[in-house]
N, C-alpha and C. Protein backbone atom coordinates (compact mmCIF):
# COMPACT_ATOMS: atom_id res chain seq x y z
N UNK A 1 22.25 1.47 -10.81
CA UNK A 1 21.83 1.91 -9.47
C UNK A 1 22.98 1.73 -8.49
N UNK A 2 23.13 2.17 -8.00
CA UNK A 2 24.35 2.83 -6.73
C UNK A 2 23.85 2.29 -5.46
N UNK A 3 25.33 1.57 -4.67
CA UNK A 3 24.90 1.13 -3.58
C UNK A 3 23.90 1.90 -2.39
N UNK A 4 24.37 3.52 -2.79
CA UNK A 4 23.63 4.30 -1.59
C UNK A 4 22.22 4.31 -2.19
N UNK A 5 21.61 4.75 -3.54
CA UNK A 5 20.13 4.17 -3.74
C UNK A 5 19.63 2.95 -3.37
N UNK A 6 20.49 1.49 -3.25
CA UNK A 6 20.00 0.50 -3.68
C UNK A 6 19.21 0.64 -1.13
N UNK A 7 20.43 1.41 -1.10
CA UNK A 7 20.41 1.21 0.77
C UNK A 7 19.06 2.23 1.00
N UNK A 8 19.12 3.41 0.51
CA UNK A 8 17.55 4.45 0.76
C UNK A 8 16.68 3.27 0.52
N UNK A 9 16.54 2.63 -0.86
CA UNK A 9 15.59 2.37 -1.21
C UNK A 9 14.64 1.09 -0.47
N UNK A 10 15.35 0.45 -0.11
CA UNK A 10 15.65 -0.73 1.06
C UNK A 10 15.12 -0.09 1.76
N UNK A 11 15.93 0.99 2.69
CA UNK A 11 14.90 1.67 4.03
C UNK A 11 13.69 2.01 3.98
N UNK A 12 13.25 2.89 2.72
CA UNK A 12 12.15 3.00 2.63
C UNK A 12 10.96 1.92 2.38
N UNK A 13 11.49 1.55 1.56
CA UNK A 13 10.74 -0.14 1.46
C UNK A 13 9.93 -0.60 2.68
N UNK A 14 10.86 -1.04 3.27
CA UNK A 14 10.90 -2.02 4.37
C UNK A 14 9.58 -0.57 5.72
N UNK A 15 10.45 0.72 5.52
CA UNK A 15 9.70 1.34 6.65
C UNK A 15 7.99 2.01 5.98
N UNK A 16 7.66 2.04 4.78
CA UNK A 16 6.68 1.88 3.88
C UNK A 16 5.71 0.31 4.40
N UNK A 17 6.02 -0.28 4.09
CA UNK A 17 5.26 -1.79 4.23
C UNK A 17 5.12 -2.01 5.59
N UNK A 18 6.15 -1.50 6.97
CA UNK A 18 5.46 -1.88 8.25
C UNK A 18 4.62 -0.97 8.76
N UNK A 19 4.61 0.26 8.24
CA UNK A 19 3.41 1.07 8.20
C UNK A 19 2.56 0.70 8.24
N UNK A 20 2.37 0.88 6.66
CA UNK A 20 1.18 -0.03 5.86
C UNK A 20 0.19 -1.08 6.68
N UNK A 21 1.22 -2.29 7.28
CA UNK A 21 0.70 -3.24 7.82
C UNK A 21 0.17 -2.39 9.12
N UNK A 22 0.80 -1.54 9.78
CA UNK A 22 0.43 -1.16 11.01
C UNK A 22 -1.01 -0.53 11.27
N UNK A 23 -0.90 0.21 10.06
CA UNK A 23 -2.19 0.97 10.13
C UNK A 23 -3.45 0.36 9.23
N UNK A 24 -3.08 -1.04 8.68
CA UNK A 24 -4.48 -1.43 8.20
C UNK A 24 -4.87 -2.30 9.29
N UNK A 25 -3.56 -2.88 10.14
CA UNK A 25 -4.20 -3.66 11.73
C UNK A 25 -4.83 -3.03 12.23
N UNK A 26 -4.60 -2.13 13.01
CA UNK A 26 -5.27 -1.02 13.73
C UNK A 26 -6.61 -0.69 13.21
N UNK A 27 -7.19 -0.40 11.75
CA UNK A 27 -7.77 0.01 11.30
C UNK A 27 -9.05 -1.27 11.55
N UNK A 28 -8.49 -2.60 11.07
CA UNK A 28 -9.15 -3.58 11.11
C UNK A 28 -9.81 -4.00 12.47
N UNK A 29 -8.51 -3.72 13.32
CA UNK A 29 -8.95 -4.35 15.13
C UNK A 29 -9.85 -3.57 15.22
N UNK A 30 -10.17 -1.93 15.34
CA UNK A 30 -10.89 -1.08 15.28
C UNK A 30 -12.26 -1.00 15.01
N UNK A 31 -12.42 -1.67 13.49
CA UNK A 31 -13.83 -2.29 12.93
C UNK A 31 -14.27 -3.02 13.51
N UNK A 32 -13.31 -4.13 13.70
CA UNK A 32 -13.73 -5.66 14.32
C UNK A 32 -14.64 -5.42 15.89
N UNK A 33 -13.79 -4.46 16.66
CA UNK A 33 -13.86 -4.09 18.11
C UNK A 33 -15.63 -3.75 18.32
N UNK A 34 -15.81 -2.69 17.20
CA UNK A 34 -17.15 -1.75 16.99
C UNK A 34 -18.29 -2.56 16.73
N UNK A 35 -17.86 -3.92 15.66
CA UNK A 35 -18.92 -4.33 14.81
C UNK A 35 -18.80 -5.95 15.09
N UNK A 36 -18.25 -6.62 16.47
CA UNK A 36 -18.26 -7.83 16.01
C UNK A 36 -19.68 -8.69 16.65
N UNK A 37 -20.59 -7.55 16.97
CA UNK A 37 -22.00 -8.32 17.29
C UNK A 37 -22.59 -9.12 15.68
N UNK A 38 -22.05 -8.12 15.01
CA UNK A 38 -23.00 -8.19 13.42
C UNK A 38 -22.52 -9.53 12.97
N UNK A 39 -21.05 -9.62 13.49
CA UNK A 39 -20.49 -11.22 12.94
C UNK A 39 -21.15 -12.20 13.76
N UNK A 40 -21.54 -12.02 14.79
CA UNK A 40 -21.88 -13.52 15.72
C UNK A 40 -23.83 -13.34 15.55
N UNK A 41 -24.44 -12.80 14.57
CA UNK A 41 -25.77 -12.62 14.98
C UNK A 41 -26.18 -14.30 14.50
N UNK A 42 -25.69 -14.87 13.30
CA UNK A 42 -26.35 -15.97 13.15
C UNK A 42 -25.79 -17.27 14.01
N UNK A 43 -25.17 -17.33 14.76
CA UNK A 43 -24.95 -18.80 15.75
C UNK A 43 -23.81 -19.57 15.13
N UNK A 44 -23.15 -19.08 14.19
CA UNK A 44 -22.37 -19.85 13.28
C UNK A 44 -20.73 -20.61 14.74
N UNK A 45 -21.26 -21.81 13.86
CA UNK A 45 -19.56 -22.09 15.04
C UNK A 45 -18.42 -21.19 14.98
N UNK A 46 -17.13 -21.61 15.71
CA UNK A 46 -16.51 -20.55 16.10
C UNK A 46 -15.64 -20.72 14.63
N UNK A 47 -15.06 -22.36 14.15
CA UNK A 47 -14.29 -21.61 12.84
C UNK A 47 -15.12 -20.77 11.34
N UNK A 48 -16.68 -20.85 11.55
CA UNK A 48 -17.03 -20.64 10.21
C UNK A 48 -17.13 -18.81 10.63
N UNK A 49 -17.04 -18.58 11.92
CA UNK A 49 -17.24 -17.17 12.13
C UNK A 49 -15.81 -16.61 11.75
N UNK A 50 -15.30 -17.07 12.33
CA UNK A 50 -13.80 -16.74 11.98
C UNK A 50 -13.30 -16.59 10.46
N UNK A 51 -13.61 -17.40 9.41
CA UNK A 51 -13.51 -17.57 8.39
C UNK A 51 -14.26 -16.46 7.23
N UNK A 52 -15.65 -16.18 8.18
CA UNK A 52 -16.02 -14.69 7.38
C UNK A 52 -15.62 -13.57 7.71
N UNK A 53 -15.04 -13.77 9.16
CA UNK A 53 -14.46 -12.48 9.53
C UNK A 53 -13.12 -11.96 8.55
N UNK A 54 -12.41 -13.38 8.42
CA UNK A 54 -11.20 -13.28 7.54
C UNK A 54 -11.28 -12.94 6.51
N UNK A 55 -12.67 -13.64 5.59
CA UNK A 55 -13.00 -13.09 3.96
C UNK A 55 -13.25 -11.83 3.91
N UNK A 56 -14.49 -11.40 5.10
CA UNK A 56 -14.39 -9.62 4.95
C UNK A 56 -13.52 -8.93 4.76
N UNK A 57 -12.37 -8.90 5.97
CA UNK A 57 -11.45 -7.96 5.85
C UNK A 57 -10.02 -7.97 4.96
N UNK A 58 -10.06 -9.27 3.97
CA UNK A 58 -9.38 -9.78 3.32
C UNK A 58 -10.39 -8.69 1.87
N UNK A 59 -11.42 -8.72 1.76
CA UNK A 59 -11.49 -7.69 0.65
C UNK A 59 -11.55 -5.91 0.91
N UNK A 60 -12.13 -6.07 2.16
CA UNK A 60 -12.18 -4.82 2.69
C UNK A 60 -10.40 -3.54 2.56
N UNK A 61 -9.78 -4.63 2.83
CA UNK A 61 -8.10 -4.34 2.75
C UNK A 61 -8.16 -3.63 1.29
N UNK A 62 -8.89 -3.87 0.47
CA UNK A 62 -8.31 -3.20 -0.62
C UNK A 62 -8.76 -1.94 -0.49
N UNK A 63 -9.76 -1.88 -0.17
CA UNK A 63 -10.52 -0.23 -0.10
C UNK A 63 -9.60 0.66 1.59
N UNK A 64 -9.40 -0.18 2.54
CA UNK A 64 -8.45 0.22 3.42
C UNK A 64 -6.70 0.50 2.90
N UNK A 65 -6.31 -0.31 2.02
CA UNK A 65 -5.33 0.07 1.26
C UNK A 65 -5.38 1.63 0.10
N UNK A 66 -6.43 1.85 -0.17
CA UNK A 66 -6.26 3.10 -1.16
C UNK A 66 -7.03 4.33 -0.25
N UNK A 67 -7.71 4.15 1.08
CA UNK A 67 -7.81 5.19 2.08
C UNK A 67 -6.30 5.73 2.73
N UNK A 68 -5.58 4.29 3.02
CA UNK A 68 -4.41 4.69 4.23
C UNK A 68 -2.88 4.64 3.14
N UNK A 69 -3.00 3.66 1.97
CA UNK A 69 -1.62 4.20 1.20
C UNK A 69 -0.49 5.21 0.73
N UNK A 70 -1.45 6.36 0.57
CA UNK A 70 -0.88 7.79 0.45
C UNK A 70 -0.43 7.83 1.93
N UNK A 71 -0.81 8.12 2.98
CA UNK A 71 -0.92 8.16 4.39
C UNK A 71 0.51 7.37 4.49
N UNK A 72 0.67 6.17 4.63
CA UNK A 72 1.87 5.04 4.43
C UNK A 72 3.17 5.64 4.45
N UNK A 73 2.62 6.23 2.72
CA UNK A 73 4.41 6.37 1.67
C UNK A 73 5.04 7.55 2.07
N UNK A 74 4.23 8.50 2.31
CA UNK A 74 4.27 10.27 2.93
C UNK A 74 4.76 9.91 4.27
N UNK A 75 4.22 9.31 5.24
CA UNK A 75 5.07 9.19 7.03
C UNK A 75 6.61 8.25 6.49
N UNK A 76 6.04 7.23 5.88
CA UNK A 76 7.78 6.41 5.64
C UNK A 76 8.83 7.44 5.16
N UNK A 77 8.49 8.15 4.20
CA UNK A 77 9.50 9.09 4.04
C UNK A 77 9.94 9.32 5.06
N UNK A 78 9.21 10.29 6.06
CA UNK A 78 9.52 11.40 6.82
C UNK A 78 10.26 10.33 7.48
N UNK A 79 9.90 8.84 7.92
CA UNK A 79 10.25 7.98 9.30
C UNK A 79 11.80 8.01 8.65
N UNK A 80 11.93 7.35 6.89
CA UNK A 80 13.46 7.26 7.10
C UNK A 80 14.36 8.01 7.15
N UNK A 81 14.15 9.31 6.46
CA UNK A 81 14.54 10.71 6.62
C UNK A 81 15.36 10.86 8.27
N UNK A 82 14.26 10.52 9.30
CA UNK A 82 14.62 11.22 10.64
C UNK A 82 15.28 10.34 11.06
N UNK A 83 14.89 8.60 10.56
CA UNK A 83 16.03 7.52 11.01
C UNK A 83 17.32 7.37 10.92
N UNK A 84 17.68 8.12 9.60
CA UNK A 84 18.94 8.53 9.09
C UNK A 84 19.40 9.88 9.79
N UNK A 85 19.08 10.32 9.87
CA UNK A 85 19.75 11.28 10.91
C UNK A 85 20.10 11.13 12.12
N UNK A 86 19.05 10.23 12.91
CA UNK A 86 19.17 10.32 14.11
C UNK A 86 20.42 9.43 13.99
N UNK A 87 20.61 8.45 13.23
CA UNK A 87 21.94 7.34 13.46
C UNK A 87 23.42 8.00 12.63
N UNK A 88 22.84 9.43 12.39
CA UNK A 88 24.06 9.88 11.62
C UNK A 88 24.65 9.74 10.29
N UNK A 89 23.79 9.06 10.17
CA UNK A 89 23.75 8.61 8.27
C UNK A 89 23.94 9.81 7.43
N UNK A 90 23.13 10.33 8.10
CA UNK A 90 22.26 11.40 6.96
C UNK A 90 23.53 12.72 7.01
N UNK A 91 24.24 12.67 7.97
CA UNK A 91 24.87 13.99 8.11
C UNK A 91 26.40 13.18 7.34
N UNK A 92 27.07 11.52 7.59
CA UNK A 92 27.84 11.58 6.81
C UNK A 92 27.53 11.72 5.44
N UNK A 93 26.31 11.41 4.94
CA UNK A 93 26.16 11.68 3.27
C UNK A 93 26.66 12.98 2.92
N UNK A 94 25.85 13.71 3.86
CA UNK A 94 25.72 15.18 3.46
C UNK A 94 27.45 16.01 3.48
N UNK A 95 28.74 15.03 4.62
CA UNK A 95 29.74 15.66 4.36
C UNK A 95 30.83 15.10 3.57
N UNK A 96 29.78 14.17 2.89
CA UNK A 96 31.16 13.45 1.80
C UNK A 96 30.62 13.82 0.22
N UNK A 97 29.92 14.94 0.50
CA UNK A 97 29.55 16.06 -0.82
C UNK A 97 28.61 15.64 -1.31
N UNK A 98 27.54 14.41 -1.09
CA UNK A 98 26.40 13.75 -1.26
C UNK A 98 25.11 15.02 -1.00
N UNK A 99 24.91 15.52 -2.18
CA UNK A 99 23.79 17.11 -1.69
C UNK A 99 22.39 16.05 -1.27
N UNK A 100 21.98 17.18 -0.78
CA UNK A 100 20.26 16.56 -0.25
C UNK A 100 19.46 16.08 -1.17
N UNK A 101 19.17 16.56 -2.51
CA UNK A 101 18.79 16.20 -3.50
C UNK A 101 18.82 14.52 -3.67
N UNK A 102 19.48 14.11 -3.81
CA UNK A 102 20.58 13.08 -4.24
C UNK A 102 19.98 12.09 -3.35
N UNK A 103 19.67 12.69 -2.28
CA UNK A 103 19.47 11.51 -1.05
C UNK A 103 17.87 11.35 -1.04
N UNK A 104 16.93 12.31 -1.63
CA UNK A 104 15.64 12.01 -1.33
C UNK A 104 15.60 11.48 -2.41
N UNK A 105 15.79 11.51 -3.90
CA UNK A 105 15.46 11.05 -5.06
C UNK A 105 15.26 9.96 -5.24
N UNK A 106 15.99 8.97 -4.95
CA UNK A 106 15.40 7.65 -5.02
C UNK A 106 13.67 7.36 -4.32
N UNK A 107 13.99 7.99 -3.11
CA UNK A 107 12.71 7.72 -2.16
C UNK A 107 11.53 8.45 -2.90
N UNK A 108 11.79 9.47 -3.64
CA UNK A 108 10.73 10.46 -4.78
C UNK A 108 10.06 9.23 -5.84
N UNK A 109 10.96 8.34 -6.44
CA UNK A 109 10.83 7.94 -7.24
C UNK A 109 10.03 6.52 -6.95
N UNK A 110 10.69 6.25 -5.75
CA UNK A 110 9.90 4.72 -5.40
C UNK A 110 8.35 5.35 -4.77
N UNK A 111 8.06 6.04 -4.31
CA UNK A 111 7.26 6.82 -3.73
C UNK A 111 5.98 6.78 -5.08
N UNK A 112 6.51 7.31 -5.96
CA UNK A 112 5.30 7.58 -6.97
C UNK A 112 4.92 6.18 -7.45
N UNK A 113 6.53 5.10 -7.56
CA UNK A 113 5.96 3.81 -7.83
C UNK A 113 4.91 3.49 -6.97
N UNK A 114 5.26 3.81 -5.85
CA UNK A 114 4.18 2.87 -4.74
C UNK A 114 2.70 3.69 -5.16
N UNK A 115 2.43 4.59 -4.90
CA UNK A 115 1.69 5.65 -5.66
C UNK A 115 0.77 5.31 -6.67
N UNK A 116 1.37 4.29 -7.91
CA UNK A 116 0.68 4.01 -9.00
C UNK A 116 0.24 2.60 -8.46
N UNK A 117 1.15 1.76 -7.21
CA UNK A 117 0.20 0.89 -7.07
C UNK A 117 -1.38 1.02 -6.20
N UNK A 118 -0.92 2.17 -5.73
CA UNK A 118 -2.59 2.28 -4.67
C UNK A 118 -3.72 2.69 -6.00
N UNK A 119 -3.12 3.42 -7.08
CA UNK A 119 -4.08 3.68 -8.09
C UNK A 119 -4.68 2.60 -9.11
N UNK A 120 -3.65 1.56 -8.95
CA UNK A 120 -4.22 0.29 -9.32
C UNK A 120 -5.06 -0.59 -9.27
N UNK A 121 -4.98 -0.14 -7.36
CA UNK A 121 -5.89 -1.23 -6.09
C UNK A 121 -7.47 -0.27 -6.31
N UNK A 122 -7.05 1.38 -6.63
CA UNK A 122 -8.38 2.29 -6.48
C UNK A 122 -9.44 1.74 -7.85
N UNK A 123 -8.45 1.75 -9.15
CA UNK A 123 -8.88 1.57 -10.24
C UNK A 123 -9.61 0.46 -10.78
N UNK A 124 -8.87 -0.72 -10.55
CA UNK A 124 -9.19 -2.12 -10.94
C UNK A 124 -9.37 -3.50 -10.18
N UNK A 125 -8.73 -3.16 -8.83
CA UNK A 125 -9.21 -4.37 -8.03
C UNK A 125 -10.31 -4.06 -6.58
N UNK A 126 -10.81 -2.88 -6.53
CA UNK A 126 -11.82 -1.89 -6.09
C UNK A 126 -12.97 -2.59 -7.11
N UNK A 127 -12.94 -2.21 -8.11
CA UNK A 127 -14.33 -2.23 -8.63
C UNK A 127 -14.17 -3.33 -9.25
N UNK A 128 -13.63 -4.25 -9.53
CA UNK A 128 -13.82 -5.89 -9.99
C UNK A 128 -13.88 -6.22 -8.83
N UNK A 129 -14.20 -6.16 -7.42
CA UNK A 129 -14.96 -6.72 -6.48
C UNK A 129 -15.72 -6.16 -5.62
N UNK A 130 -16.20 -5.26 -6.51
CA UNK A 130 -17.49 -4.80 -5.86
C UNK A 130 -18.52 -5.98 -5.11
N UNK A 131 -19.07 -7.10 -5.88
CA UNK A 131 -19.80 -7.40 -5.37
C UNK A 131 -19.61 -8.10 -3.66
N UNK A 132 -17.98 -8.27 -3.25
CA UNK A 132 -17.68 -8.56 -2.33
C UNK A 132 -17.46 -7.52 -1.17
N UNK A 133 -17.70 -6.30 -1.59
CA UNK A 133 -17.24 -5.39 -1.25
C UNK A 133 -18.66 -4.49 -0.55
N UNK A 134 -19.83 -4.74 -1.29
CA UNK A 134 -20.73 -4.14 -1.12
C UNK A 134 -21.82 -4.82 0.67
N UNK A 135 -21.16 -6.64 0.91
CA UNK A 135 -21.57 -7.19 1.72
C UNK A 135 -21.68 -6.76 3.18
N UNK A 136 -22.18 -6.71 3.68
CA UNK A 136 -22.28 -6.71 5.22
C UNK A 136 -22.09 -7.39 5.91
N UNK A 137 -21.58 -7.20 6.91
CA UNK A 137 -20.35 -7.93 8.03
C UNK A 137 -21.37 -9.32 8.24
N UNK A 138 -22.45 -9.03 8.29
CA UNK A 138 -23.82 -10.18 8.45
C UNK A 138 -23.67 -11.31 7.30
N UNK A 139 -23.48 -10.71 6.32
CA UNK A 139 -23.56 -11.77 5.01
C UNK A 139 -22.26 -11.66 4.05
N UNK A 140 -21.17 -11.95 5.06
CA UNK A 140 -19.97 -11.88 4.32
C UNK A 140 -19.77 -13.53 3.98
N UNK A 141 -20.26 -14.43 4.20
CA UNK A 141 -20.37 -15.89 3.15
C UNK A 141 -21.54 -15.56 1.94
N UNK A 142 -22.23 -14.75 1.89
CA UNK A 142 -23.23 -14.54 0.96
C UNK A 142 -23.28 -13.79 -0.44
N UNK A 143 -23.23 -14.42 -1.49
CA UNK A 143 -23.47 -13.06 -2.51
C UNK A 143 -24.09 -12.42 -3.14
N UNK A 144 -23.94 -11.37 -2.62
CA UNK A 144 -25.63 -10.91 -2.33
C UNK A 144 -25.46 -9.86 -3.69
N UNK A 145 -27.33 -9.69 -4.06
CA UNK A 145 -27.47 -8.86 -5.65
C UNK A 145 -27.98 -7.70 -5.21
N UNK A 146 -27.45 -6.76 -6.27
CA UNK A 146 -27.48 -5.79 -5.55
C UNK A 146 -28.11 -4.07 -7.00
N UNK A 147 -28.91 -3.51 -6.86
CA UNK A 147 -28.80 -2.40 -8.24
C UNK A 147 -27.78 -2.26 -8.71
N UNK A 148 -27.15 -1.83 -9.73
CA UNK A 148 -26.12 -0.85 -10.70
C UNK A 148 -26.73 -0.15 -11.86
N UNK A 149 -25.92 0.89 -11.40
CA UNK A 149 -25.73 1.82 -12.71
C UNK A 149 -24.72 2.30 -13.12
N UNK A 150 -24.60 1.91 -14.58
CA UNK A 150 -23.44 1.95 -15.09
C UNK A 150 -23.30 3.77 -15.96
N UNK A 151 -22.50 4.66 -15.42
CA UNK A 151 -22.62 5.91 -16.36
C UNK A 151 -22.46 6.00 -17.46
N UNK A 152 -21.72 5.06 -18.29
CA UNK A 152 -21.26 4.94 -19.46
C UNK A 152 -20.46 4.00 -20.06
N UNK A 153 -20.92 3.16 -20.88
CA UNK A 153 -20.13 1.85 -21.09
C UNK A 153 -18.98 2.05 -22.50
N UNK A 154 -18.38 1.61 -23.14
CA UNK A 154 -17.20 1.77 -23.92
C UNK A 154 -18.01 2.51 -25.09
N UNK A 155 -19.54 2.15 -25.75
CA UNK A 155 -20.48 2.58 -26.53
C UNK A 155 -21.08 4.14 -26.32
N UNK A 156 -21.09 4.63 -24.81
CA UNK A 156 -21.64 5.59 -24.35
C UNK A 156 -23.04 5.08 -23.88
N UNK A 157 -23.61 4.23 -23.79
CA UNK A 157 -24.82 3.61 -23.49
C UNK A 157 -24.84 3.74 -22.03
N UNK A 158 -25.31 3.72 -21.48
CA UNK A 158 -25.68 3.78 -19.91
C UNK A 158 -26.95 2.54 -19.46
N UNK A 159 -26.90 2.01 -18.67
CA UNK A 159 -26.82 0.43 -17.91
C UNK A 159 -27.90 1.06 -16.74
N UNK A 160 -28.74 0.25 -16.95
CA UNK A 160 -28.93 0.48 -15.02
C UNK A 160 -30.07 -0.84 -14.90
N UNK A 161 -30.05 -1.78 -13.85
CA UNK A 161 -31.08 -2.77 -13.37
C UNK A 161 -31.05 -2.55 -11.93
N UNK A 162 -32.16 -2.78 -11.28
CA UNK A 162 -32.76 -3.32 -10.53
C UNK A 162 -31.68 -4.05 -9.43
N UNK A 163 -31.27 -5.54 -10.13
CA UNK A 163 -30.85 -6.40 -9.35
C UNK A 163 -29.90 -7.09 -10.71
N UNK A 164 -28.77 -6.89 -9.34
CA UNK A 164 -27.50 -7.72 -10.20
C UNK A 164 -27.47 -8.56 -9.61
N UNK A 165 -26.94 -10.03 -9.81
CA UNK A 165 -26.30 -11.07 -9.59
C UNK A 165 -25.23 -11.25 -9.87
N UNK A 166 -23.85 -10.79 -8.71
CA UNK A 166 -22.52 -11.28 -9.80
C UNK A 166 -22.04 -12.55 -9.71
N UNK A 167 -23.06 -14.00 -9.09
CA UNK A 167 -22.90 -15.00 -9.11
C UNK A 167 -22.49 -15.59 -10.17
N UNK A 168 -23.73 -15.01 -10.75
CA UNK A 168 -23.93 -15.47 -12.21
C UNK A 168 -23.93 -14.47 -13.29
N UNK A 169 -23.42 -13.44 -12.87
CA UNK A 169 -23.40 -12.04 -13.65
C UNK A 169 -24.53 -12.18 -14.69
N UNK A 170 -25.53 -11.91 -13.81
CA UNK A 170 -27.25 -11.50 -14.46
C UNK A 170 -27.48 -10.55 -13.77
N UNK A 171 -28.27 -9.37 -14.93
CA UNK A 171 -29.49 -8.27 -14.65
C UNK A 171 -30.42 -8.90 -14.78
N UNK A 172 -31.44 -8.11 -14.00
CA UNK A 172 -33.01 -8.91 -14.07
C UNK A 172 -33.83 -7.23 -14.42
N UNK A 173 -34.65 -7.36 -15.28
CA UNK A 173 -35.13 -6.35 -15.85
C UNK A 173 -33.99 -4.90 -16.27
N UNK A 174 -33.23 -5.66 -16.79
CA UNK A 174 -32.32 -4.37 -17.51
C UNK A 174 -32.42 -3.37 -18.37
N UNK A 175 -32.95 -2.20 -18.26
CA UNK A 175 -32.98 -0.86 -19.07
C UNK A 175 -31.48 -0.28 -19.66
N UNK A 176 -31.41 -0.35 -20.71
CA UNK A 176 -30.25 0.56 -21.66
C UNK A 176 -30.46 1.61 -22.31
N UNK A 177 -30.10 2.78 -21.87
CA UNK A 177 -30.48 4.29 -22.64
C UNK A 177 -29.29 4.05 -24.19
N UNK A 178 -29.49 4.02 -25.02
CA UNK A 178 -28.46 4.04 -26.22
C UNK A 178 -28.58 5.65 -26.32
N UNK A 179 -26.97 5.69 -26.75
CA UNK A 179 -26.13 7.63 -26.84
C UNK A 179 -25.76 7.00 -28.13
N UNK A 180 -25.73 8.30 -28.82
CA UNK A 180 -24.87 8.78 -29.71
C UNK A 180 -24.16 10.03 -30.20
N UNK A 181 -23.01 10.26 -29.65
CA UNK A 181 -22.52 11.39 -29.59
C UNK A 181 -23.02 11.84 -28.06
N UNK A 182 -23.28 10.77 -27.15
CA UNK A 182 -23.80 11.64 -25.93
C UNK A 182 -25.28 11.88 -25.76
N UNK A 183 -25.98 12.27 -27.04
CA UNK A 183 -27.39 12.17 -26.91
C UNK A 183 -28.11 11.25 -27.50
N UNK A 184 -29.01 11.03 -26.26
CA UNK A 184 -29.95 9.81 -26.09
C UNK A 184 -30.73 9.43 -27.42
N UNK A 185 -30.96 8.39 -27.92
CA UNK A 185 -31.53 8.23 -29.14
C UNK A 185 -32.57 7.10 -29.17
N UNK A 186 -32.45 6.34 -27.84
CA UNK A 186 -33.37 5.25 -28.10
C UNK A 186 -33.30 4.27 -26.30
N UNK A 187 -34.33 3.48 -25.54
CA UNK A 187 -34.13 3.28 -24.84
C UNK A 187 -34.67 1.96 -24.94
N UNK A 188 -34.09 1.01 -24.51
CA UNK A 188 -34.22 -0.47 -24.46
C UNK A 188 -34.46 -1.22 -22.96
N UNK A 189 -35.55 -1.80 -22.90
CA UNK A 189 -35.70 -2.80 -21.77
C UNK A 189 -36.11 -4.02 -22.17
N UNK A 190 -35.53 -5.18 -21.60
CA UNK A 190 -36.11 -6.38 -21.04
C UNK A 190 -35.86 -6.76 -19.93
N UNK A 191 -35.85 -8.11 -19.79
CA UNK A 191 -36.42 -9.16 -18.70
C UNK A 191 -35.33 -9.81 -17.80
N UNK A 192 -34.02 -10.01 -18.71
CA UNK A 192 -32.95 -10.37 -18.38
C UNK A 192 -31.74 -10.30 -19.36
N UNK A 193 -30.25 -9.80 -18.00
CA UNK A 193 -29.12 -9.79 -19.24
C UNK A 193 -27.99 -10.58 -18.91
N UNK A 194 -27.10 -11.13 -19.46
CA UNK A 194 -26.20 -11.28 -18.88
C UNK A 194 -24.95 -11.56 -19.33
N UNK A 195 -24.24 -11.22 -18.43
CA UNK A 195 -22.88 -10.30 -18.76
C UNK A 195 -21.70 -11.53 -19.46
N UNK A 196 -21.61 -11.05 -20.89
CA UNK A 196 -20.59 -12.36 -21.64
C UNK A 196 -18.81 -11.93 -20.42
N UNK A 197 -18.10 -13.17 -20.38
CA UNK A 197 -16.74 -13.41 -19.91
C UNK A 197 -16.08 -12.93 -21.09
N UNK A 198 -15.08 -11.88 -20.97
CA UNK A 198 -14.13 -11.47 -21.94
C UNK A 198 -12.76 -12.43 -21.68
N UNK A 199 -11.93 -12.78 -22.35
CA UNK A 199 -10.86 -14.08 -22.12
C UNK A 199 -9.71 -13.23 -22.08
């Protein structure tokens, strides 16, 4: 890697992440501004209010991270693009035979990196906290149970209860449609299930 990638890549970086931060503040003050009756309804002192306000938007960020990320990496471009020009950067690259190509490519490339991390945050740390995710600004110390349905599990079986607990990762009256090949072959209920820890 070449000092002039290692310098794009740096700019973008750096103008990527204060974005980022800028627009999930905003986003957050915004919520907070609209909804902070819902935080003070139970009387809670001032640090335990504070403290759910913080847990909320401390998970909420992830689902605000894969709304505003694309948003982020797409303006940082453009920001370092025009930053470099405006300071003249961009025009000595361009007359010491440095083609245009050359100069966005790195930023192409870190771009899709950043890219696969919002698909990460969409994919796997989105839905491994659902149950924190599903809370209301009211019962953000609470963990609260909630229906699921699952469309299709690694078997093709399909899931659905009532009431989850991901305290204790229990269904309470859990129905299982069993597939094979996709079609239904047999349907199973009881009383309670609960979900083994994979290591």
């Amino acid at each position: 890697m070449k000092t002039l990638d290692r310098y794009i890549i740096r700019s973008f970086l750096w103008s990527a992440l204060m974005l980022l931060v800028a627009l999930l503040a905003l986003r957050i003050v915004c919520d907070l501004f609209l909804n902070m009756d819902e935080f003070l309804e139970d009387k809670s002192s001032f640090f335990e209010t504070m403290q759910r306000i913080g847990v909320y938007y401390l998970y909420q960020s992830l689902i605000y991270v894969t709304e505003l990320g694309g948003t982020a990496i797409v303006v940082a471009a453009g920001f370092t693009m025009a930053r470099m020009n405006h300071t003249n950067e961009l025009t000595a690259m361009l007359a010491s035979g440095v083609s245009l190509h050359r100069v966005i490519m790195p930023m192409v490339v870190v771009a899709m990196a950043l890219n696969g991390l919002v698909i990460v945050d969409r994919e796997f740390l989105v839905p491994n906290n659902a149950e924190h995710l599903l809370r209301s600004r009211d019962e953000a110390k609470e963990v609260k149970t909630f229906p699921i349905y699952v469309p299709a599990d690694a078997n093709g079986n399909i899931w659905w209860s009532n009431r989850y607990d991901p305290s204790t990762r229990t269904m309470e009256s859990p129905m299982v449609a069993v597939r094979v090949d996709r079609s239904p072959i047999a349907t199973i209920q009881g009383n309670r299930a609960v979900q083994a820890k994979i290591n």
